[in-house]
PDB file of N, CA and C in Angstrom:
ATOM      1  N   UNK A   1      27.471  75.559 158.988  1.00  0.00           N
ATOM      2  CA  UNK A   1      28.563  74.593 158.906  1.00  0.00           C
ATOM      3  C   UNK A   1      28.187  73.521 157.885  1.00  0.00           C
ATOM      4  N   UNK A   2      29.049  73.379 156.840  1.00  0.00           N
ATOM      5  CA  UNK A   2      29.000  72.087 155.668  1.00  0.00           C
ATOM      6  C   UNK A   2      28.748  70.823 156.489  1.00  0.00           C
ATOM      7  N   UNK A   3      28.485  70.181 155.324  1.00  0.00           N
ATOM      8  CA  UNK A   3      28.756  68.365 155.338  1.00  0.00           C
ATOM      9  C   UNK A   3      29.879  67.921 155.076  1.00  0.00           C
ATOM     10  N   UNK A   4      30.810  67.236 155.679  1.00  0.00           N
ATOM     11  CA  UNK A   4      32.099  66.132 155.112  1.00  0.00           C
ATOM     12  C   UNK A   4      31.997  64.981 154.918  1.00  0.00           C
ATOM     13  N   UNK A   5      32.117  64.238 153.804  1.00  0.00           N
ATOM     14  CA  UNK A   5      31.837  62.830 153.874  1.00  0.00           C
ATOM     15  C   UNK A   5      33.318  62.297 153.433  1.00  0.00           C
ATOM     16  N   UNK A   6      33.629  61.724 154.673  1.00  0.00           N
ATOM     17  CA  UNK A   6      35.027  60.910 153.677  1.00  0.00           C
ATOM     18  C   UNK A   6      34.925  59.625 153.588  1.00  0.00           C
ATOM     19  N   UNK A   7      35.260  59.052 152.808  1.00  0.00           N
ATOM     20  CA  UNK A   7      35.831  58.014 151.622  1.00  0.00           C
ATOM     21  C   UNK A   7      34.513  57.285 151.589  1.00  0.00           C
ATOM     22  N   UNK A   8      33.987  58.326 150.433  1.00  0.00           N
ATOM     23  CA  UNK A   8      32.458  57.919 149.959  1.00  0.00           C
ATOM     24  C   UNK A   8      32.687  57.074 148.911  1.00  0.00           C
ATOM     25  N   UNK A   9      31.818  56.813 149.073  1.00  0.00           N
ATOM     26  CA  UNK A   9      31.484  55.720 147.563  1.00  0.00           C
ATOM     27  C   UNK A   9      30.218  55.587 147.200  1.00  0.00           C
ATOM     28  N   UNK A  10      30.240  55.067 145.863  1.00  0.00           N
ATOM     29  CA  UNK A  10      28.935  55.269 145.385  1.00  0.00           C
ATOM     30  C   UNK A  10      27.554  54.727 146.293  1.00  0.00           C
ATOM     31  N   UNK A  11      27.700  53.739 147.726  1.00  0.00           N
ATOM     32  CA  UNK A  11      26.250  53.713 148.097  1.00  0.00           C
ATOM     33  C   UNK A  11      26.589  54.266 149.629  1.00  0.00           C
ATOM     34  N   UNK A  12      27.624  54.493 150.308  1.00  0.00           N
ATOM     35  CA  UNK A  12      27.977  55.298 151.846  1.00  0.00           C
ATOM     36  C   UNK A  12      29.362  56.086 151.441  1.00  0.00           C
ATOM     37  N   UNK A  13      29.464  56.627 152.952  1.00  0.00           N
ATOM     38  CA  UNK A  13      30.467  57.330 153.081  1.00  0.00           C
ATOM     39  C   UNK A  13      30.520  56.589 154.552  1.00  0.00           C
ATOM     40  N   UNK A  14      32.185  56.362 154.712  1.00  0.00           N
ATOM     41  CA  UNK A  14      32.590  55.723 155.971  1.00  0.00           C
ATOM     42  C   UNK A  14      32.811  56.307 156.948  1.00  0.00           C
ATOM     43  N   UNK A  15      32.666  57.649 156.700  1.00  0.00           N
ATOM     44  CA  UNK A  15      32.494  59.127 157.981  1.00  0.00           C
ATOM     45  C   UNK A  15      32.045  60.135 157.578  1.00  0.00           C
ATOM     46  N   UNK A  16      30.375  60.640 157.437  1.00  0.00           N
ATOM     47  CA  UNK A  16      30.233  61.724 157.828  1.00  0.00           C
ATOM     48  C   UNK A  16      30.095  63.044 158.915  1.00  0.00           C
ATOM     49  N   UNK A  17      30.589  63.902 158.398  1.00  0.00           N
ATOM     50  CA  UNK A  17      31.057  64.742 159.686  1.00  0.00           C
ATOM     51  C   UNK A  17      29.959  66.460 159.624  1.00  0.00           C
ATOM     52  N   UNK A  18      29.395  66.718 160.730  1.00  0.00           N
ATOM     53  CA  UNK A  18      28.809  67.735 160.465  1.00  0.00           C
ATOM     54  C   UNK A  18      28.166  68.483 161.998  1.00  0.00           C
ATOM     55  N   UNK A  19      28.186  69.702 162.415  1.00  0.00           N
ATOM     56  CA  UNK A  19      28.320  70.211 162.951  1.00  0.00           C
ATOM     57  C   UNK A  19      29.277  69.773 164.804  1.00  0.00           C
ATOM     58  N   UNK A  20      30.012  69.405 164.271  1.00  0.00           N
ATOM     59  CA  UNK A  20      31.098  68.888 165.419  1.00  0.00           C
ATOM     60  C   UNK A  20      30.685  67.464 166.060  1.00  0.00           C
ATOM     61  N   UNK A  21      29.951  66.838 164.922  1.00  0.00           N
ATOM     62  CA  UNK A  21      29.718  65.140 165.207  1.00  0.00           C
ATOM     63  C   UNK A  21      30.070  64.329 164.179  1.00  0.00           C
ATOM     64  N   UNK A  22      30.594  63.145 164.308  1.00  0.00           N
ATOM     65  CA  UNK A  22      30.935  62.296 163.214  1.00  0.00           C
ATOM     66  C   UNK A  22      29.828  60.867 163.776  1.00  0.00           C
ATOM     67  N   UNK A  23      29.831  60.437 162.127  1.00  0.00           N
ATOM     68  CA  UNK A  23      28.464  59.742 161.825  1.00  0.00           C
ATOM     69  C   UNK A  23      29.739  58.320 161.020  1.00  0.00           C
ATOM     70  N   UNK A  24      29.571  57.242 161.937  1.00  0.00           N
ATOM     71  CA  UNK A  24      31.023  56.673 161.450  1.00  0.00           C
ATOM     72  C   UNK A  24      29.601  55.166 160.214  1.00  0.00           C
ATOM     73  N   UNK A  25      30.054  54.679 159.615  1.00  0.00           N
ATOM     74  CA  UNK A  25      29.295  53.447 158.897  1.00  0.00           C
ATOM     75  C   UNK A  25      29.636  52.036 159.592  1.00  0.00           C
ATOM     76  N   UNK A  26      28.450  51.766 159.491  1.00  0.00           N
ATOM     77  CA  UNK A  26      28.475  50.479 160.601  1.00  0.00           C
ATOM     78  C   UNK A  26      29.934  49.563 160.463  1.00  0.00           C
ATOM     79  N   UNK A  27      30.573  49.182 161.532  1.00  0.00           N
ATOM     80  CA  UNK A  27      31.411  48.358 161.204  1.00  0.00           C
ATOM     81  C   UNK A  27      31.250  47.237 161.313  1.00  0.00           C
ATOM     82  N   UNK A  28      32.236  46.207 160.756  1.00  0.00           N
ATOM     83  CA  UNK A  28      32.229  44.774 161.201  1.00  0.00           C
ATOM     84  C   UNK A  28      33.387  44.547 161.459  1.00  0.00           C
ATOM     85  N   UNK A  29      33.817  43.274 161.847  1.00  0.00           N
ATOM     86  CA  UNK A  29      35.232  42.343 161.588  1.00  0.00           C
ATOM     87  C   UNK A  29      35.466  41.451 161.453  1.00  0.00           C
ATOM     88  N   UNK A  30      37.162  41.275 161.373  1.00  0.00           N
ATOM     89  CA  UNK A  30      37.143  39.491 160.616  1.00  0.00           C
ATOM     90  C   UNK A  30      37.478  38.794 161.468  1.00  0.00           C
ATOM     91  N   UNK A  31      37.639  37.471 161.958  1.00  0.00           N
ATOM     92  CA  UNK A  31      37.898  36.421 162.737  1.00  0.00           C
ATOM     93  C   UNK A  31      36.893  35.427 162.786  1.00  0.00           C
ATOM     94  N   UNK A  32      36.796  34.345 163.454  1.00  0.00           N
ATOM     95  CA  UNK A  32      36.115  33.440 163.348  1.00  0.00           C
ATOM     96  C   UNK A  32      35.216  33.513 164.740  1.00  0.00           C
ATOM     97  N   UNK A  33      35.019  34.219 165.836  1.00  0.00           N
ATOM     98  CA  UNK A  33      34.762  34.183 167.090  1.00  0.00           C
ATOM     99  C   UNK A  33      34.130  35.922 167.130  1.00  0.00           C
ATOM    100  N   UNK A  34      33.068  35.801 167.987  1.00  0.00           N
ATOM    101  CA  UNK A  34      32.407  37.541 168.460  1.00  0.00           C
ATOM    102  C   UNK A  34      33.619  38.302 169.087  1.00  0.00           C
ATOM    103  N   UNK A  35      34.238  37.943 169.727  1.00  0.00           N
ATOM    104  CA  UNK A  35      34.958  37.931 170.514  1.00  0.00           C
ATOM    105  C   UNK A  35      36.417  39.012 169.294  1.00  0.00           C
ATOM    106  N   UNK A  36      37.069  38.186 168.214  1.00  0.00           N
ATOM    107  CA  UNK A  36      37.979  38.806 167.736  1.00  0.00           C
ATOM    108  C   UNK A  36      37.191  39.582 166.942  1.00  0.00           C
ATOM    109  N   UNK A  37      36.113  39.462 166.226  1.00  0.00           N
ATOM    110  CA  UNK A  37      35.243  40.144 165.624  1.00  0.00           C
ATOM    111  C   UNK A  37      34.882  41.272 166.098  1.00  0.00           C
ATOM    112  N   UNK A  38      34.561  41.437 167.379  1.00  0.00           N
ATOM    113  CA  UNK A  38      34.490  42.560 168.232  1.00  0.00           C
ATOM    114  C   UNK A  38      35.418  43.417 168.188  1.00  0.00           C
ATOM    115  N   UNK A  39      36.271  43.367 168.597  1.00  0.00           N
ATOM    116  CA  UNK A  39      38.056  43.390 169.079  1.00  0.00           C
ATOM    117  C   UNK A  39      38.256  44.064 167.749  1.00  0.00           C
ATOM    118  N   UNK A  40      38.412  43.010 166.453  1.00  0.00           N
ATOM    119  CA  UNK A  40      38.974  43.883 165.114  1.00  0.00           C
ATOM    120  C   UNK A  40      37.786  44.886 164.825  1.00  0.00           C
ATOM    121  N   UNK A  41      36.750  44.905 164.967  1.00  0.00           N
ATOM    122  CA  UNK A  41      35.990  45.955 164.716  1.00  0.00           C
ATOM    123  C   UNK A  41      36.123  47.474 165.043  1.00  0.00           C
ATOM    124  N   UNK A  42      36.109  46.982 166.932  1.00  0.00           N
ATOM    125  CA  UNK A  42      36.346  48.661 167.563  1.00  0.00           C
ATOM    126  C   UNK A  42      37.566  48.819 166.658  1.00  0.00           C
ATOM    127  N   UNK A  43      38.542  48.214 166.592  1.00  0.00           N
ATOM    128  CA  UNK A  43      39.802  48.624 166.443  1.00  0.00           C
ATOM    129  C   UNK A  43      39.652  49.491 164.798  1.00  0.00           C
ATOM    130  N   UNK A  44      39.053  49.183 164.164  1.00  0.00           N
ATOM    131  CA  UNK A  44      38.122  49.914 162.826  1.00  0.00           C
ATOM    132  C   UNK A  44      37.422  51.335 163.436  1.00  0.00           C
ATOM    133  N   UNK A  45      36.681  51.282 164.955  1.00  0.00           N
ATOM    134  CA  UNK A  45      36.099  52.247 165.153  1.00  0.00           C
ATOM    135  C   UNK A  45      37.152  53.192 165.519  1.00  0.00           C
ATOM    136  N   UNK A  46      38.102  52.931 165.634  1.00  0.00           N
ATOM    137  CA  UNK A  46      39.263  53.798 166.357  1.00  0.00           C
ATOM    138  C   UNK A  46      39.816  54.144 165.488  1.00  0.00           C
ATOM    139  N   UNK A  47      40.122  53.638 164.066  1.00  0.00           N
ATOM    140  CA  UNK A  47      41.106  54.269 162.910  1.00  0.00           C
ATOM    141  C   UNK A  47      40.232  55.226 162.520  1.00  0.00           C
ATOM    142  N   UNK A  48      38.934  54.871 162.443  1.00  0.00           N
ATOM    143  CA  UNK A  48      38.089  55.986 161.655  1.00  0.00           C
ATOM    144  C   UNK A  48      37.528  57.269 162.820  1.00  0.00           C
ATOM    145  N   UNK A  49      37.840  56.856 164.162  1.00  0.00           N
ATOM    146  CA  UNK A  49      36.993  57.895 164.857  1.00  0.00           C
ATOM    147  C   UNK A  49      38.332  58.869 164.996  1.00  0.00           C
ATOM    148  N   UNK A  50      40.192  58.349 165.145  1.00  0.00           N
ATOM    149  CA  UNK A  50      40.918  59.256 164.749  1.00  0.00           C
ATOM    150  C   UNK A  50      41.334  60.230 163.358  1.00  0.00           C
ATOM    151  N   UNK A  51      40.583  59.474 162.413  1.00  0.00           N
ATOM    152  CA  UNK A  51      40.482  59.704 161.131  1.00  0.00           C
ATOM    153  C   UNK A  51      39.223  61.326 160.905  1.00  0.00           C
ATOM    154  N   UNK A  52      38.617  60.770 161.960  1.00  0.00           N
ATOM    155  CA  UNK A  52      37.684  62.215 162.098  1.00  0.00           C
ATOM    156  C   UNK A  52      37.696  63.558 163.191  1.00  0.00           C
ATOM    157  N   UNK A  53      38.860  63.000 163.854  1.00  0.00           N
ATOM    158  CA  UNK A  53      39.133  64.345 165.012  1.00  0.00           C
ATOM    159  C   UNK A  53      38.140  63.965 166.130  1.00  0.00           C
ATOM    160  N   UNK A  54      38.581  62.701 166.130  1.00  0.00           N
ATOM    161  CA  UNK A  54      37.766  61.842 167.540  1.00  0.00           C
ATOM    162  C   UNK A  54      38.219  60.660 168.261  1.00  0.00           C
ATOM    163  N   UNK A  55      37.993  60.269 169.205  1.00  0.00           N
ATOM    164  CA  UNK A  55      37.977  59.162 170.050  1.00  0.00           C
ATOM    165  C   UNK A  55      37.080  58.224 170.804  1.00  0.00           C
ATOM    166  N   UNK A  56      37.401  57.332 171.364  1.00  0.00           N
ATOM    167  CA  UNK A  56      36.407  56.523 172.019  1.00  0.00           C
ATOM    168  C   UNK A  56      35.867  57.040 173.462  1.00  0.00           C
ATOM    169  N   UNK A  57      36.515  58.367 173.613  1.00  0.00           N
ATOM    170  CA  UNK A  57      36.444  58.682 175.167  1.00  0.00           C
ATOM    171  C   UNK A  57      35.000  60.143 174.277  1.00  0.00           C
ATOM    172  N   UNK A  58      34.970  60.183 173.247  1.00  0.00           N
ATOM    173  CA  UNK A  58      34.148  60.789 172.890  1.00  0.00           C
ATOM    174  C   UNK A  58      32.669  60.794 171.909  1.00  0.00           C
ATOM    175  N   UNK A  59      32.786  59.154 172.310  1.00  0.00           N
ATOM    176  CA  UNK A  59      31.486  58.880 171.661  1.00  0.00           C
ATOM    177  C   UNK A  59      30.018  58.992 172.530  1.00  0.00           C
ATOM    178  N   UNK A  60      29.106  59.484 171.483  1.00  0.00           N
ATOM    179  CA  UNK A  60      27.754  60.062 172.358  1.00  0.00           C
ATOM    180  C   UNK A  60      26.915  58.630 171.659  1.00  0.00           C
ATOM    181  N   UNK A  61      26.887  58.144 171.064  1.00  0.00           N
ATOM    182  CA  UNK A  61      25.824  56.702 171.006  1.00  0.00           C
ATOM    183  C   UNK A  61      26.410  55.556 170.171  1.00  0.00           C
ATOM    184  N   UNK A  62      26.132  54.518 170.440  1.00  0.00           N
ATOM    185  CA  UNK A  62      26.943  53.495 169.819  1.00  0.00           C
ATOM    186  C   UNK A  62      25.605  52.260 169.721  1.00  0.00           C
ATOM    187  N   UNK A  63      25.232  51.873 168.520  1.00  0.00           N
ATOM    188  CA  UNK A  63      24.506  50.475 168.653  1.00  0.00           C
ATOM    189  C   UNK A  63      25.484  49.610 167.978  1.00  0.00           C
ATOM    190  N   UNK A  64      25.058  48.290 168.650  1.00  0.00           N
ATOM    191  CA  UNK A  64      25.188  47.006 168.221  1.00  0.00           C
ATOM    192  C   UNK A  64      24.516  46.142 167.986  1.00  0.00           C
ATOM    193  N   UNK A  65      24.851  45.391 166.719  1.00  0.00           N
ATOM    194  CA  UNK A  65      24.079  44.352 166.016  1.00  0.00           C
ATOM    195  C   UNK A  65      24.960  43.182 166.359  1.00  0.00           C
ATOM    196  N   UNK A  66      24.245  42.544 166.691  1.00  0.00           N
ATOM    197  CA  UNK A  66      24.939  40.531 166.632  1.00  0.00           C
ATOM    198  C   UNK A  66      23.767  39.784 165.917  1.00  0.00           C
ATOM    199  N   UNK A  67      24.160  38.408 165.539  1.00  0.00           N
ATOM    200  CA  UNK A  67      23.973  37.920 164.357  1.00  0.00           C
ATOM    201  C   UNK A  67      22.841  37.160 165.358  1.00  0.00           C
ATOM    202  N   UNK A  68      23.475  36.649 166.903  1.00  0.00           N
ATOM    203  CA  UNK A  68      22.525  36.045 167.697  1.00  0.00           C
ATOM    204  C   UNK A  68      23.153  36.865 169.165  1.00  0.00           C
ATOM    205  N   UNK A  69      22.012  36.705 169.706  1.00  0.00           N
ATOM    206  CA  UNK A  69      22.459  37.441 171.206  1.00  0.00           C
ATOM    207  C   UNK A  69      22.934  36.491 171.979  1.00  0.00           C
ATOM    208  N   UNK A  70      22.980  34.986 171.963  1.00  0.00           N
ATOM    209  CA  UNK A  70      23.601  34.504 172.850  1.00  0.00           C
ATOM    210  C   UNK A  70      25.128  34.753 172.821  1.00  0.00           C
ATOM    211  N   UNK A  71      25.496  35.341 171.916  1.00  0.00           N
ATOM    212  CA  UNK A  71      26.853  35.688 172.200  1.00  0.00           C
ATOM    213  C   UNK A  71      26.964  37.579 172.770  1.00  0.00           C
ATOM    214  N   UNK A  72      25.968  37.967 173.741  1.00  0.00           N
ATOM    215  CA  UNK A  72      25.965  39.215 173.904  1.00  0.00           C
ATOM    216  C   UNK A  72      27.241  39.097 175.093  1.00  0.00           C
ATOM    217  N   UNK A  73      27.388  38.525 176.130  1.00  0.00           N
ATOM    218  CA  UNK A  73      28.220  38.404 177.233  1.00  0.00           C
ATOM    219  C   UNK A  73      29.724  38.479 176.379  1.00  0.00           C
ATOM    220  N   UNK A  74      29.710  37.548 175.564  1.00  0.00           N
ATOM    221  CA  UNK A  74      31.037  37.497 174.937  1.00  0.00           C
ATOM    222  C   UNK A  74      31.459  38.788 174.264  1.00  0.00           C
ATOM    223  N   UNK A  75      30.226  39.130 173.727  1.00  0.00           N
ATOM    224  CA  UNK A  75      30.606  40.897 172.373  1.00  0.00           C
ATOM    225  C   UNK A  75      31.205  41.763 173.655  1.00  0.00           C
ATOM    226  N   UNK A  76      30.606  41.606 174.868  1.00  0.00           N
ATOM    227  CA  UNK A  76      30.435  42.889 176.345  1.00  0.00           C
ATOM    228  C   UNK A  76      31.791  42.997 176.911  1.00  0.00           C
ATOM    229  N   UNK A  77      32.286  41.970 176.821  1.00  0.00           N
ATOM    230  CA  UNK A  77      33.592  41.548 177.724  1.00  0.00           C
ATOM    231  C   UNK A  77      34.920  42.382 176.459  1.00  0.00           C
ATOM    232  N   UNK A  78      34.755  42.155 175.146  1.00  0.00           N
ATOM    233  CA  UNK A  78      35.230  43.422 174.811  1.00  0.00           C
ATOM    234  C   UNK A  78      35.240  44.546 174.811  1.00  0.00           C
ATOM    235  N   UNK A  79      33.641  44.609 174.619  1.00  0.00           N
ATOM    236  CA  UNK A  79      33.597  46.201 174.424  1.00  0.00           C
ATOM    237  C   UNK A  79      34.098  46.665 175.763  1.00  0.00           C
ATOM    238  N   UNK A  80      33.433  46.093 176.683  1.00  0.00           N
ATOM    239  CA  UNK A  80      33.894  46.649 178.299  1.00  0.00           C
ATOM    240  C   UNK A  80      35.234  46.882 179.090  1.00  0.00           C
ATOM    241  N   UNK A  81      36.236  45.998 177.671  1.00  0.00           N
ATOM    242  CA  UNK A  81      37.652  46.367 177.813  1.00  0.00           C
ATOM    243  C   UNK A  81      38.172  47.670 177.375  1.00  0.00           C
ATOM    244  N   UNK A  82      36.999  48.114 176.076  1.00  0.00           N
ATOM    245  CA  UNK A  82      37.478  48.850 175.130  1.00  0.00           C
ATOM    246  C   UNK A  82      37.493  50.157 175.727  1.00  0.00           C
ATOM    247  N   UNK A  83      35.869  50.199 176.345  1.00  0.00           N
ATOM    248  CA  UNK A  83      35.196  51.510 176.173  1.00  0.00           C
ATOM    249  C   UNK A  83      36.343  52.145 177.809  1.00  0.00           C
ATOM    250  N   UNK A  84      36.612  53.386 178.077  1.00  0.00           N
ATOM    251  CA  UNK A  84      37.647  54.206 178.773  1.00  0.00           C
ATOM    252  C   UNK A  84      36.738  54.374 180.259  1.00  0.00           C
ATOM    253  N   UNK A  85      37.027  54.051 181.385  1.00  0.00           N
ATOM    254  CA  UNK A  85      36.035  54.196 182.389  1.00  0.00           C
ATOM    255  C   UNK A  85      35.705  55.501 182.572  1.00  0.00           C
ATOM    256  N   UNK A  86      34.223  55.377 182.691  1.00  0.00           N
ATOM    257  CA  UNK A  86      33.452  57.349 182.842  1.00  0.00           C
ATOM    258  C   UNK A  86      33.408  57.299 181.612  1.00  0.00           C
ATOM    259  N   UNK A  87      33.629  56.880 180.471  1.00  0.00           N
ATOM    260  CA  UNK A  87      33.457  57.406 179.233  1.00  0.00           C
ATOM    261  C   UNK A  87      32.271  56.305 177.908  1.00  0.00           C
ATOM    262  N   UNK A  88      31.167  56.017 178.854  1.00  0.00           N
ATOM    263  CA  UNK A  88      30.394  54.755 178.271  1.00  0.00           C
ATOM    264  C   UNK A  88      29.198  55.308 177.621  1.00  0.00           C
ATOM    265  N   UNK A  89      29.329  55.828 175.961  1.00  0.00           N
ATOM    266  CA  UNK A  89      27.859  55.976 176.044  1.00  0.00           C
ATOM    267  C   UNK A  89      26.827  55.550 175.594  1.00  0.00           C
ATOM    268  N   UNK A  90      25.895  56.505 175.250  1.00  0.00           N
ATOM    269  CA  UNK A  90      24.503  55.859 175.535  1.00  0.00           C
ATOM    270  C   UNK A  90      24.952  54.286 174.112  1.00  0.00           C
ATOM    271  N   UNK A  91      24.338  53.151 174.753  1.00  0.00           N
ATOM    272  CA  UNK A  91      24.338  52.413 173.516  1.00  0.00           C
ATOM    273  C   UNK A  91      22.856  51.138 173.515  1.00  0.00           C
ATOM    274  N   UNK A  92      22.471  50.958 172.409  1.00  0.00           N
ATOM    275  CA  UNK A  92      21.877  49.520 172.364  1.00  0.00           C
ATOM    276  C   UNK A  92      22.012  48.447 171.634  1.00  0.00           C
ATOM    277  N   UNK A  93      21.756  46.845 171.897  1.00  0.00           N
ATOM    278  CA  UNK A  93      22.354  46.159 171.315  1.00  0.00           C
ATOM    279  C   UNK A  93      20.990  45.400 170.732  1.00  0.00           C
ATOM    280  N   UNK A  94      20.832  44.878 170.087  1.00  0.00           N
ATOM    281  CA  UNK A  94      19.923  43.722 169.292  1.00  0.00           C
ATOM    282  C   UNK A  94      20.387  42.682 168.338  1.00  0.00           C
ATOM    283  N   UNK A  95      19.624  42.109 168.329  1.00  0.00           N
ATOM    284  CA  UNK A  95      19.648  40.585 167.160  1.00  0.00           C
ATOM    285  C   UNK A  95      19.466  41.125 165.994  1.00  0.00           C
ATOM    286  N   UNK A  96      20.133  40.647 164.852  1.00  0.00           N
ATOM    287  CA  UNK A  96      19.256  41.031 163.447  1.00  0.00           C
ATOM    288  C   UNK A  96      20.456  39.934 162.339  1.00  0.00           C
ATOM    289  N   UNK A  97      19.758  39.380 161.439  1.00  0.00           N
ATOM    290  CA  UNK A  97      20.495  38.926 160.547  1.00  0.00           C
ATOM    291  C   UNK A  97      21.549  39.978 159.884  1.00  0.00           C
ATOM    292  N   UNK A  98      22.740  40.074 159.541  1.00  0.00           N
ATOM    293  CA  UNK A  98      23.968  40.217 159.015  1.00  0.00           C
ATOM    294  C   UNK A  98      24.097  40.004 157.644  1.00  0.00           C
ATOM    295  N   UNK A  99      24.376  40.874 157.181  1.00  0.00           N
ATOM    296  CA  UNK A  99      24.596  40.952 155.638  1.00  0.00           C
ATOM    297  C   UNK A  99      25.009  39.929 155.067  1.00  0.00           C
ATOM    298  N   UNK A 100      26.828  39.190 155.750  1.00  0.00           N
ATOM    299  CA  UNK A 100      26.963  38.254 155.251  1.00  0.00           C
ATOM    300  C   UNK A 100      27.137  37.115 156.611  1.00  0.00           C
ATOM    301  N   UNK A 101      26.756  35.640 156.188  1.00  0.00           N
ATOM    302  CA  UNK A 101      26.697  34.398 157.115  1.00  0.00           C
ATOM    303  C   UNK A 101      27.668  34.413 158.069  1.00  0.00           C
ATOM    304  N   UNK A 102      28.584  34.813 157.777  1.00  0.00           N
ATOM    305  CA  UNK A 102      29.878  34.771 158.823  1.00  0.00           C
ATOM    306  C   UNK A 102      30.150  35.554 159.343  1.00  0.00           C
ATOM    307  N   UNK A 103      29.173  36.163 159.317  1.00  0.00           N
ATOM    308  CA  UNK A 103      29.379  38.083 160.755  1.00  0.00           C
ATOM    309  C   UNK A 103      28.657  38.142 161.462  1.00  0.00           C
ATOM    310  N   UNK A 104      28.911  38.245 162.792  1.00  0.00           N
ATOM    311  CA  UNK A 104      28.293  37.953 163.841  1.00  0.00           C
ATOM    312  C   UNK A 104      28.168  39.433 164.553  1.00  0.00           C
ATOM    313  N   UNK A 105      28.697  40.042 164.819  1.00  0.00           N
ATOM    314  CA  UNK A 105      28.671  41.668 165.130  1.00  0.00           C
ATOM    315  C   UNK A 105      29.057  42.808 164.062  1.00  0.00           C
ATOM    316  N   UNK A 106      27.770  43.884 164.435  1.00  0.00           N
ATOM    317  CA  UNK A 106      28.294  45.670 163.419  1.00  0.00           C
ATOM    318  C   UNK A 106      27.898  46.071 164.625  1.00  0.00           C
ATOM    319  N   UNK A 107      28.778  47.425 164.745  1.00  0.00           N
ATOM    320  CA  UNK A 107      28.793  48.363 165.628  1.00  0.00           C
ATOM    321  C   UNK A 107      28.502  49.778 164.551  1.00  0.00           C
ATOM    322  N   UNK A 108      27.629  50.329 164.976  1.00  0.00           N
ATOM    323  CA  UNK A 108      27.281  52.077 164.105  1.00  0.00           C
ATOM    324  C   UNK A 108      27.900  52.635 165.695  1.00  0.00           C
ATOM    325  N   UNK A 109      28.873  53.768 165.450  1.00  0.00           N
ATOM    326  CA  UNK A 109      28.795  54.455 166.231  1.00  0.00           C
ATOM    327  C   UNK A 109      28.690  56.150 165.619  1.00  0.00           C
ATOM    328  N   UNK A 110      28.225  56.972 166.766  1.00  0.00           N
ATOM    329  CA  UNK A 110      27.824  58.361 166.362  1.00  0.00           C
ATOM    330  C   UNK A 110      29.163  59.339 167.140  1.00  0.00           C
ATOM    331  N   UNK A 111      29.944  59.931 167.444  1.00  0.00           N
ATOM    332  CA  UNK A 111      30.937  60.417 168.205  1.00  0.00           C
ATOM    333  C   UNK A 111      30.719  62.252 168.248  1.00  0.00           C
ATOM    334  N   UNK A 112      31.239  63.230 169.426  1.00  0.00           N
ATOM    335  CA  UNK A 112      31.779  63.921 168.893  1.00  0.00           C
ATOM    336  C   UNK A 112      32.961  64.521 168.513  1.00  0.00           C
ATOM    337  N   UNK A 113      33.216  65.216 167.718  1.00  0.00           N
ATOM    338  CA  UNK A 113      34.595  65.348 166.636  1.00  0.00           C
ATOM    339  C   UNK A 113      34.926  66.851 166.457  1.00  0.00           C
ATOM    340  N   UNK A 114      36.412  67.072 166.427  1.00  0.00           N
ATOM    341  CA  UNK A 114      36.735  68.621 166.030  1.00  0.00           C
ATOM    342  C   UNK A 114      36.098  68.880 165.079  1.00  0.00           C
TER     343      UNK A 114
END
């Protein structure tokens, strides 16, 4: 079975797809708060995980990055809206500086996909 990479560009591809798993590129989002940042993000993980013959009820690992963990309760209370009950998987979260100053959460998630 090939590799698919869609909408590559010269340094990622925002979904690679390969033997019935999609490999999505870390996301972020915009708002001023973890909270909508969160929120517009999954909502990124969802265009691209339908974009790959997937869903959120079919993701096998998901990490998260925040900019600081004291906002982990706040990132949780979304995701914990997001994620489909019975359908939570494996994930971990950590601290790490952010590409740019005003992003406070990336989510990489891994899914599987038709």
């Amino acid at each position: 079975m090939g590799i698919t990479r869609i909408h590559t560009g010269e340094r990622m591809s925002k979904i690679v797809k390969h033997n019935g798993v999609a490999y999505l590129c870390g996301q972020v989002g915009s708002g001023d708060s973890v909270a909508e940042q969160t929120r517009d993000c999954l909502a990124r993980v969802d265009a691209l995980l339908a974009e790959a013959g997937s869903d959120n009820t079919r993701i096998l690992q998901a990490i998260v990055w925040l900019a600081d963990m004291a906002d982990f309760a706040e990132m949780n209370a979304v995701w914990d809206a997001w994620v489909p009950a019975g359908h939570a998987p494996a994930r971990a979260c950590g601290e790490a500086k952010l590409a740019r100053d005003t992003l406070k959460v990336e989510i990489i998630v891994t899914a599987a996909c038709d």
